[in-house]
N, C-alpha and C. Protein backbone atom coordinates (compact mmCIF):
# COMPACT_ATOMS: atom_id res chain seq x y z
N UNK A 1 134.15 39.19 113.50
CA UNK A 1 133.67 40.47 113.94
C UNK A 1 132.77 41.08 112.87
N UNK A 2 131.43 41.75 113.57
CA UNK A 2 130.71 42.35 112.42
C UNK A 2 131.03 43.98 112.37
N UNK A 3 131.00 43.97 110.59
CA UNK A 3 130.96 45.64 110.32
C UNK A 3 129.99 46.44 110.76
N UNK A 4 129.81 47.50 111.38
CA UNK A 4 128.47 48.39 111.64
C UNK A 4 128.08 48.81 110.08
N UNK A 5 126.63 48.77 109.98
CA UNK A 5 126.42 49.28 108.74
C UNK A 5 125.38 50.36 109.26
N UNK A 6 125.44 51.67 108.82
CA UNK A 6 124.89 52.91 109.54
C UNK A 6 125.15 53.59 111.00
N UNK A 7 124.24 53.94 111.12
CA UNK A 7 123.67 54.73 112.29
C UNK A 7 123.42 54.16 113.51
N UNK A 8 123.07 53.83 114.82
CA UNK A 8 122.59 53.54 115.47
C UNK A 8 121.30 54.77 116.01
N UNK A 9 120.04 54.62 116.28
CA UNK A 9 119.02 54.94 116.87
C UNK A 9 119.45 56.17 117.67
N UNK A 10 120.56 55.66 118.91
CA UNK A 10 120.63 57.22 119.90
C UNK A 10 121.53 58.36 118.70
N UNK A 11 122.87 57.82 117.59
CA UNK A 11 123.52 58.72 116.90
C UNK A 11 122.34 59.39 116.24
N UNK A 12 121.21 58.93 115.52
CA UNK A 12 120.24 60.07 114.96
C UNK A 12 119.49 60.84 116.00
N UNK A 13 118.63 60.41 116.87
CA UNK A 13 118.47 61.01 117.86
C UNK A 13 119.67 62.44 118.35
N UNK A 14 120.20 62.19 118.13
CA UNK A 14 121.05 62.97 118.95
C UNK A 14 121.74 64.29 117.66
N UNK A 15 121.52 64.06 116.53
CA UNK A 15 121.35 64.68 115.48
C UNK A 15 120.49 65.46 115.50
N UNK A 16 119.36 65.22 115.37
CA UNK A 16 118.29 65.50 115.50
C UNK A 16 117.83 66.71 116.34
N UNK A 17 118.24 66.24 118.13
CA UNK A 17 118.40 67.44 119.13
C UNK A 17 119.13 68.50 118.53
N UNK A 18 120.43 68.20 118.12
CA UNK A 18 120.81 69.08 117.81
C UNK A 18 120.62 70.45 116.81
N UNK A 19 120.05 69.65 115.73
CA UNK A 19 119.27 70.69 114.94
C UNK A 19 118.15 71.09 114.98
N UNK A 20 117.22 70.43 116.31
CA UNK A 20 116.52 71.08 116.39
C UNK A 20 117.04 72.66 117.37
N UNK A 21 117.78 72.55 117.95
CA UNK A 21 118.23 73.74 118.90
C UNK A 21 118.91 74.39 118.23
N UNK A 22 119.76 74.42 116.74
CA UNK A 22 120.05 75.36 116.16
C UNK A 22 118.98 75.98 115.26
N UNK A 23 117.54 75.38 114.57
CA UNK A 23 116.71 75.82 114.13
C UNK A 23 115.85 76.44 114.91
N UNK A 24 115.81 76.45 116.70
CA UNK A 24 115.13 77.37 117.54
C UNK A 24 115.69 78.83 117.36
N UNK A 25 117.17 78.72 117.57
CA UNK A 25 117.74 79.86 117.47
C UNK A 25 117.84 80.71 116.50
N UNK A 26 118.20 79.86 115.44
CA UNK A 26 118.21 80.14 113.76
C UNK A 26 117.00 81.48 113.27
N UNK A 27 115.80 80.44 113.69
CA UNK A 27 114.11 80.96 113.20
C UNK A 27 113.85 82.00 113.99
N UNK A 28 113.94 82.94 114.89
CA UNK A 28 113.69 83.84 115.30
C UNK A 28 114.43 84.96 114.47
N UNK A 29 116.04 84.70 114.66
CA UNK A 29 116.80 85.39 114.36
C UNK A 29 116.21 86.04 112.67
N UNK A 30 116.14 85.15 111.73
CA UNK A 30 115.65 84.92 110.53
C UNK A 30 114.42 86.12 110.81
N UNK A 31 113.11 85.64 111.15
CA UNK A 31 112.08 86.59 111.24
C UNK A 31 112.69 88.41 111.72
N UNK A 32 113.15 88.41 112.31
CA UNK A 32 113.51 89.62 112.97
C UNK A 32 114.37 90.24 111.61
N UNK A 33 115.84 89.56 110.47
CA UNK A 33 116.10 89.89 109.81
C UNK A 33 115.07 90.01 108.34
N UNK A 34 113.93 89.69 108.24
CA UNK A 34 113.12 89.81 107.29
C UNK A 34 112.45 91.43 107.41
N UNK A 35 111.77 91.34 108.76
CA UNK A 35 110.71 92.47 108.94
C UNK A 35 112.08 93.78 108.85
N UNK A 36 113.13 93.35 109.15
CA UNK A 36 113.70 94.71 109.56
C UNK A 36 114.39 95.44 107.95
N UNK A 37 114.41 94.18 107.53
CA UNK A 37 114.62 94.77 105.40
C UNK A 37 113.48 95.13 105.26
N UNK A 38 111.87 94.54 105.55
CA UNK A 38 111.21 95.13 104.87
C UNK A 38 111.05 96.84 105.36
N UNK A 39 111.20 97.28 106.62
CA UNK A 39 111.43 98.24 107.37
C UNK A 39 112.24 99.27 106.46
N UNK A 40 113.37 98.67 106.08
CA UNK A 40 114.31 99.67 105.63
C UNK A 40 113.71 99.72 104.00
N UNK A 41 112.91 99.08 103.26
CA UNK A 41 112.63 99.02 102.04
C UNK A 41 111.63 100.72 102.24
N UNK A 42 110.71 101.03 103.29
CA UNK A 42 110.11 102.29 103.53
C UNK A 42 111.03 103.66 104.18
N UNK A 43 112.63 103.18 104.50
CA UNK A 43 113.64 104.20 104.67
C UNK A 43 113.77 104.68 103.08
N UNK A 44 113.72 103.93 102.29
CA UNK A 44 114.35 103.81 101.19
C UNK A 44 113.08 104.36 100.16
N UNK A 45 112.19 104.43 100.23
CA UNK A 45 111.01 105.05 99.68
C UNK A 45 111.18 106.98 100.22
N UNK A 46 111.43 106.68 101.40
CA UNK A 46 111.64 108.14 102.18
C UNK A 46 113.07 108.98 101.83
N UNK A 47 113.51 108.72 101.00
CA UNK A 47 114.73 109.06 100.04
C UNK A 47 114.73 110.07 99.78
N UNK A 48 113.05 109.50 98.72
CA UNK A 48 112.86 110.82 97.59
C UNK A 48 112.04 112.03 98.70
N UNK A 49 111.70 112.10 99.63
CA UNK A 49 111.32 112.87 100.29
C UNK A 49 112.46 113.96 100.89
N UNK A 50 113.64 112.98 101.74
CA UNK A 50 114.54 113.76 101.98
C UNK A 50 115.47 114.75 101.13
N UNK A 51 115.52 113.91 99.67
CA UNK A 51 115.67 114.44 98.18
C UNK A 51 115.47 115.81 98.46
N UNK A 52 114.29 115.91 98.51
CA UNK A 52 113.16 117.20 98.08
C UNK A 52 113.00 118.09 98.87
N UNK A 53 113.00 117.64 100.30
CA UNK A 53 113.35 118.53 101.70
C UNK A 53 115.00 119.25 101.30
N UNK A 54 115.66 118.62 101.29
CA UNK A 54 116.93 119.12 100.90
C UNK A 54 117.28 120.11 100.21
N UNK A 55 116.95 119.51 98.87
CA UNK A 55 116.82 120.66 97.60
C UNK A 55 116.03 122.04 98.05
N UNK A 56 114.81 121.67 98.83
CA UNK A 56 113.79 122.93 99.10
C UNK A 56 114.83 123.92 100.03
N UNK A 57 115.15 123.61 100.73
CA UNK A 57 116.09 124.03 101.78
C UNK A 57 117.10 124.94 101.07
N UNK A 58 118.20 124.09 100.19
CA UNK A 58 119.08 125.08 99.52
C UNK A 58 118.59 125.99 99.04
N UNK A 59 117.60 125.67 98.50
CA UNK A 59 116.91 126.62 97.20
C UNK A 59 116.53 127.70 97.95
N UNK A 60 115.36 127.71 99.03
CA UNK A 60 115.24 128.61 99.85
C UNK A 60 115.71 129.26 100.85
N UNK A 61 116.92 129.11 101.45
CA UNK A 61 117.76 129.25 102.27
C UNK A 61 117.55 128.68 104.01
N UNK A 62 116.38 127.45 104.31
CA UNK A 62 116.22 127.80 105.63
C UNK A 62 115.48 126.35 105.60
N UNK A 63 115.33 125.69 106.05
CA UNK A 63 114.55 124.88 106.84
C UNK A 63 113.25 125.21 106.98
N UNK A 64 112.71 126.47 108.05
CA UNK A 64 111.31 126.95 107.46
C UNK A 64 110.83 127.58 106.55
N UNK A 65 111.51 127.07 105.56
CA UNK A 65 111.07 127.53 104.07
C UNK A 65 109.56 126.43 103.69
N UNK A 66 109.79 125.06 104.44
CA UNK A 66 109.45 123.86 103.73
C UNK A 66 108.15 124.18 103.96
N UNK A 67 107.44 123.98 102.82
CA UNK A 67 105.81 123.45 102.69
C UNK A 67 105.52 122.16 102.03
N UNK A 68 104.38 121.72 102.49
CA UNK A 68 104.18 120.16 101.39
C UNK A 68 103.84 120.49 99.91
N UNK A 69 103.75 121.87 99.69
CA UNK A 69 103.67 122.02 98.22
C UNK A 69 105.29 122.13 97.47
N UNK A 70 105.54 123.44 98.33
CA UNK A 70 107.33 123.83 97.41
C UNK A 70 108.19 122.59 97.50
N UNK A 71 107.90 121.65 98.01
CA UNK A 71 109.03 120.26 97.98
C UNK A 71 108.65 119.89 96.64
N UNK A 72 107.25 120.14 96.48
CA UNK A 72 107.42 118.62 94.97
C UNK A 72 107.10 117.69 95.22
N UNK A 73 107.59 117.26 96.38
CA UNK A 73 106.97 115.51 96.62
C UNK A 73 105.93 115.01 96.50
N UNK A 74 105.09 114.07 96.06
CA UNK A 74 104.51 113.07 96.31
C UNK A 74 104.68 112.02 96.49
N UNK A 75 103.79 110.94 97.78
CA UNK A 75 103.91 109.54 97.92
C UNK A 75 102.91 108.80 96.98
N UNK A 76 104.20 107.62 96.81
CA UNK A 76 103.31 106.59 96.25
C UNK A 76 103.45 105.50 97.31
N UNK A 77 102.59 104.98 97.38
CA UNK A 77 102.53 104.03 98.64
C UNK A 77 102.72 102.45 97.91
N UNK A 78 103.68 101.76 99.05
CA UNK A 78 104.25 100.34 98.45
C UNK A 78 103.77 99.49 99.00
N UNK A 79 104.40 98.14 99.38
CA UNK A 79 103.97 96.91 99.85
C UNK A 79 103.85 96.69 101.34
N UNK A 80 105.44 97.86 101.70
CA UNK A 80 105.60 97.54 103.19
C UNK A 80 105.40 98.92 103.73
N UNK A 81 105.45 100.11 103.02
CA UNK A 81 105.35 101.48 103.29
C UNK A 81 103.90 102.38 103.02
N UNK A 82 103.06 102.56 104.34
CA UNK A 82 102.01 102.96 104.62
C UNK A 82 102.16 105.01 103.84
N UNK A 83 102.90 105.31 104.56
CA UNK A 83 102.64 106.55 104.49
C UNK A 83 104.25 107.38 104.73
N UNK A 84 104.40 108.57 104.24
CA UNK A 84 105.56 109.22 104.15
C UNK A 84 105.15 110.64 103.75
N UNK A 85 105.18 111.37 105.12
CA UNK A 85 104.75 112.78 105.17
C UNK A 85 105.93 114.10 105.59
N UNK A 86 105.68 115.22 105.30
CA UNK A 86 106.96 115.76 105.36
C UNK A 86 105.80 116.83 106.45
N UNK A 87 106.72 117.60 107.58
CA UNK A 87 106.34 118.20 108.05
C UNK A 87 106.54 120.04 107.66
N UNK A 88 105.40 120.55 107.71
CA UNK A 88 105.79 122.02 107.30
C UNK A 88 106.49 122.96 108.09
N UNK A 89 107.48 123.48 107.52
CA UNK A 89 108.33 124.22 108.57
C UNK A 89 109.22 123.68 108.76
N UNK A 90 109.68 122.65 108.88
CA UNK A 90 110.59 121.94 109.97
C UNK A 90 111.30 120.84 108.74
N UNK A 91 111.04 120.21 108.07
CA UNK A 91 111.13 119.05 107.05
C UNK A 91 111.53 117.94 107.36
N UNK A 92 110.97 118.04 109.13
CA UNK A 92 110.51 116.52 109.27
C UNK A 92 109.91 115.98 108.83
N UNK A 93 110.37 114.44 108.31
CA UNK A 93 109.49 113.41 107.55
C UNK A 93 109.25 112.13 108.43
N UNK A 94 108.03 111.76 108.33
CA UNK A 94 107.82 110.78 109.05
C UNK A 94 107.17 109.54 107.85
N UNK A 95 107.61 108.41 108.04
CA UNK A 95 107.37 107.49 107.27
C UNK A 95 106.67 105.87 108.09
N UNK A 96 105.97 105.67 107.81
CA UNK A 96 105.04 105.10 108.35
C UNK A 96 105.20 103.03 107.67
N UNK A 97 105.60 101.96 108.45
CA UNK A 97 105.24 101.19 107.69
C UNK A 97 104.12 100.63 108.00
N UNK A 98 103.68 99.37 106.77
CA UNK A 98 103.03 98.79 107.16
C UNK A 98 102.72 97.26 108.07
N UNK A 99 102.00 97.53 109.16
CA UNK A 99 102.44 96.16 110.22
C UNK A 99 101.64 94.99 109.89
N UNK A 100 101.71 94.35 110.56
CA UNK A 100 101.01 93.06 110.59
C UNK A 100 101.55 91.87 109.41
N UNK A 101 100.35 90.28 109.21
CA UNK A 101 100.71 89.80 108.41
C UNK A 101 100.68 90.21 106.90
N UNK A 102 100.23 91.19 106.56
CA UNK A 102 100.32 91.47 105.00
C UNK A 102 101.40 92.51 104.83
N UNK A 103 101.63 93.01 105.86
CA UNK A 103 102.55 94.00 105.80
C UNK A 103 104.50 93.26 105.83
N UNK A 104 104.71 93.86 106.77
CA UNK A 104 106.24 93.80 107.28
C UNK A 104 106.02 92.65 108.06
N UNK A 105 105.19 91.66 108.90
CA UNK A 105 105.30 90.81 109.21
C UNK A 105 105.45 91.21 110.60
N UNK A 106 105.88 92.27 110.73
CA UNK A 106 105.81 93.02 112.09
C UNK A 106 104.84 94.18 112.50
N UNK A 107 105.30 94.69 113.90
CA UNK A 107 104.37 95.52 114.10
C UNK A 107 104.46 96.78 113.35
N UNK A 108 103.57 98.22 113.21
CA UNK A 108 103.61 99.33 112.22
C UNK A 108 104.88 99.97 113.05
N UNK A 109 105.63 100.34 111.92
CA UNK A 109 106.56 101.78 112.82
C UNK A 109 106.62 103.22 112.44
N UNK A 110 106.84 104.22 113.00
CA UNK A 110 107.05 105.39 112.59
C UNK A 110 108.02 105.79 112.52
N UNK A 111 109.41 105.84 111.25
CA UNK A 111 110.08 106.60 111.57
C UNK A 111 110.18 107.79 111.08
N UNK A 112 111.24 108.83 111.85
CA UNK A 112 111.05 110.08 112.23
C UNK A 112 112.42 110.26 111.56
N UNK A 113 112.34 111.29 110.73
CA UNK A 113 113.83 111.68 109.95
C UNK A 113 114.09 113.47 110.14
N UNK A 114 114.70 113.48 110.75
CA UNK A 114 114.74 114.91 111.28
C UNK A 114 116.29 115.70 110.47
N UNK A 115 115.92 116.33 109.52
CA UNK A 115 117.07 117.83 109.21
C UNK A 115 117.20 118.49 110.12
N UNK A 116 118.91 118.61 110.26
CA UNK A 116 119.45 119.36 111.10
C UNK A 116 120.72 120.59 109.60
N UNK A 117 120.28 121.33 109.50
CA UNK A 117 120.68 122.50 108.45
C UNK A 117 122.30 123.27 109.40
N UNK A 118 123.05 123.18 108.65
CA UNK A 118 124.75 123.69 109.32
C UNK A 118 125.53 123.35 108.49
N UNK A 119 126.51 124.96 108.40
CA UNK A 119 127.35 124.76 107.50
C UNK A 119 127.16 124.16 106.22
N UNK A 120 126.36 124.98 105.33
CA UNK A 120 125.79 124.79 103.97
C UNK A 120 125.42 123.42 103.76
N UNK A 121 125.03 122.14 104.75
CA UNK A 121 124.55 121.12 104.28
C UNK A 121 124.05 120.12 105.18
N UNK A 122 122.87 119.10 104.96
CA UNK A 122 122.20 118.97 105.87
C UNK A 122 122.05 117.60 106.06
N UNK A 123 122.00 117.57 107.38
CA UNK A 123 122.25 116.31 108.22
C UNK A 123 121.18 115.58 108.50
N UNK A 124 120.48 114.21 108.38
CA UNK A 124 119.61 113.49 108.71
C UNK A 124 119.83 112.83 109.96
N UNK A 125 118.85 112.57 111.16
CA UNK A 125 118.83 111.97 112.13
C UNK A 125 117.56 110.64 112.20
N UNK A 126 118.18 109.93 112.31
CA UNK A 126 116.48 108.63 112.17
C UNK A 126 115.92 108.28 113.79
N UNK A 127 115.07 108.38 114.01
CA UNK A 127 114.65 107.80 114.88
C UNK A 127 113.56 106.57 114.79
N UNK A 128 113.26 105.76 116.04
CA UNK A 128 112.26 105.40 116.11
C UNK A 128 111.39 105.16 117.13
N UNK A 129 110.38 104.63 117.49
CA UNK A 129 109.51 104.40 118.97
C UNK A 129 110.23 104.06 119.77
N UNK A 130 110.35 104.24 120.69
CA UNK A 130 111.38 103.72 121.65
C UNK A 130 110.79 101.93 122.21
N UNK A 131 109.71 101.83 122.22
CA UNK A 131 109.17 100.59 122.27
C UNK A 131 109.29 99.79 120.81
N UNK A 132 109.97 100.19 119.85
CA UNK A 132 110.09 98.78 118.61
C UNK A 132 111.03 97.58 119.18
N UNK A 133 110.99 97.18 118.64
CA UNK A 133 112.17 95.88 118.82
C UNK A 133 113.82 96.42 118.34
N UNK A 134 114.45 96.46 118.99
CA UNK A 134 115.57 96.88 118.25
C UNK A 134 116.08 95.90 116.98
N UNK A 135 115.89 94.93 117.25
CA UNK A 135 116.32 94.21 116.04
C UNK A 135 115.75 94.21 114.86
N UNK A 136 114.74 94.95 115.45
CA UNK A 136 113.78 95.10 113.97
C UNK A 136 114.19 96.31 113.00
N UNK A 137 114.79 97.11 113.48
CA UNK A 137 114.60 98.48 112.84
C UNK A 137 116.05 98.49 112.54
N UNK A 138 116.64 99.24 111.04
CA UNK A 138 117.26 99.53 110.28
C UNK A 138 118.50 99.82 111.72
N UNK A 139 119.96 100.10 111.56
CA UNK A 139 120.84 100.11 112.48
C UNK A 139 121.24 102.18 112.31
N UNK A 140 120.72 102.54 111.28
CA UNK A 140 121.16 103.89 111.38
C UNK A 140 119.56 104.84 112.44
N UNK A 141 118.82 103.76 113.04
CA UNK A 141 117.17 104.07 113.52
C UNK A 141 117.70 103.65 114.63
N UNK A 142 118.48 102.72 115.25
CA UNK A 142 118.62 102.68 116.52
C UNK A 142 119.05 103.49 117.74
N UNK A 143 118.56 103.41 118.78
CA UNK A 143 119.19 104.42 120.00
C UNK A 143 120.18 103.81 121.08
């Protein structure tokens, strides 16, 4: 009787299928977890904004206290983060990334960080487009 030595032809084959159908599944999943860190890397730039909205707020007693001057803030703009603006009056901030291939790898998003002022301290709400990908966007941005 002879020993088998290896593989036979259909056992790799059939290897093969198989990883290719876990690397279908795999590689999407993967892309979607990339763009959505770089996503949150421009939550995370929008920090120092909410920082400063905050502080302005205590300091002044109100929410429409906020101007883009009395915050203090300035943006510096990053790799994946286009823009990060605070709204007057209100200290909504909207933070902007950047889409495409040089950007996030994804499409641009806007998110929307809304103060809600109660009981001496203040609450952030995130939103985002209602058309993003959900998997793309940070899990405290989802609806």
């Amino acid at each position: 009787m002879k020993k088998q030595q290896g593989f036979t032809l259909i056992e790799l084959m059939i290897v093969i299928a198989i990883l290719g159908i876990l690397i279908a599944i795999a590689l999407p999943a993967y892309q979607d977890y990339t763009i959505r860190t770089k996503n949150v890397e421009c939550l995370n730039v929008a920090a120092a904004a909410k920082l400063a909205v905050s502080e302005t707020a205590q300091d002044r007693g109100t929410l429409a206290a906020i101007t883009a001057t009395n915050t203090g803030y300035s943006f510096v703009a990053s790799s994946y983060c286009a823009t990060v603006a605070i709204t007057a009056g209100t200290g909504v901030i909207t933070a902007t990334t950047v889409g495409g291939p040089t950007g996030t790898g994804g499409p641009a998003v806007a998110f929307t960080l809304t103060p809600t002022q109660a009981a001496g301290r203040i609450e952030w709400d995130c939103s985002a487009p209602a058309n993003t990908k959900q998997s793309q966007i940070p899990a405290e941005c989802r609806q």
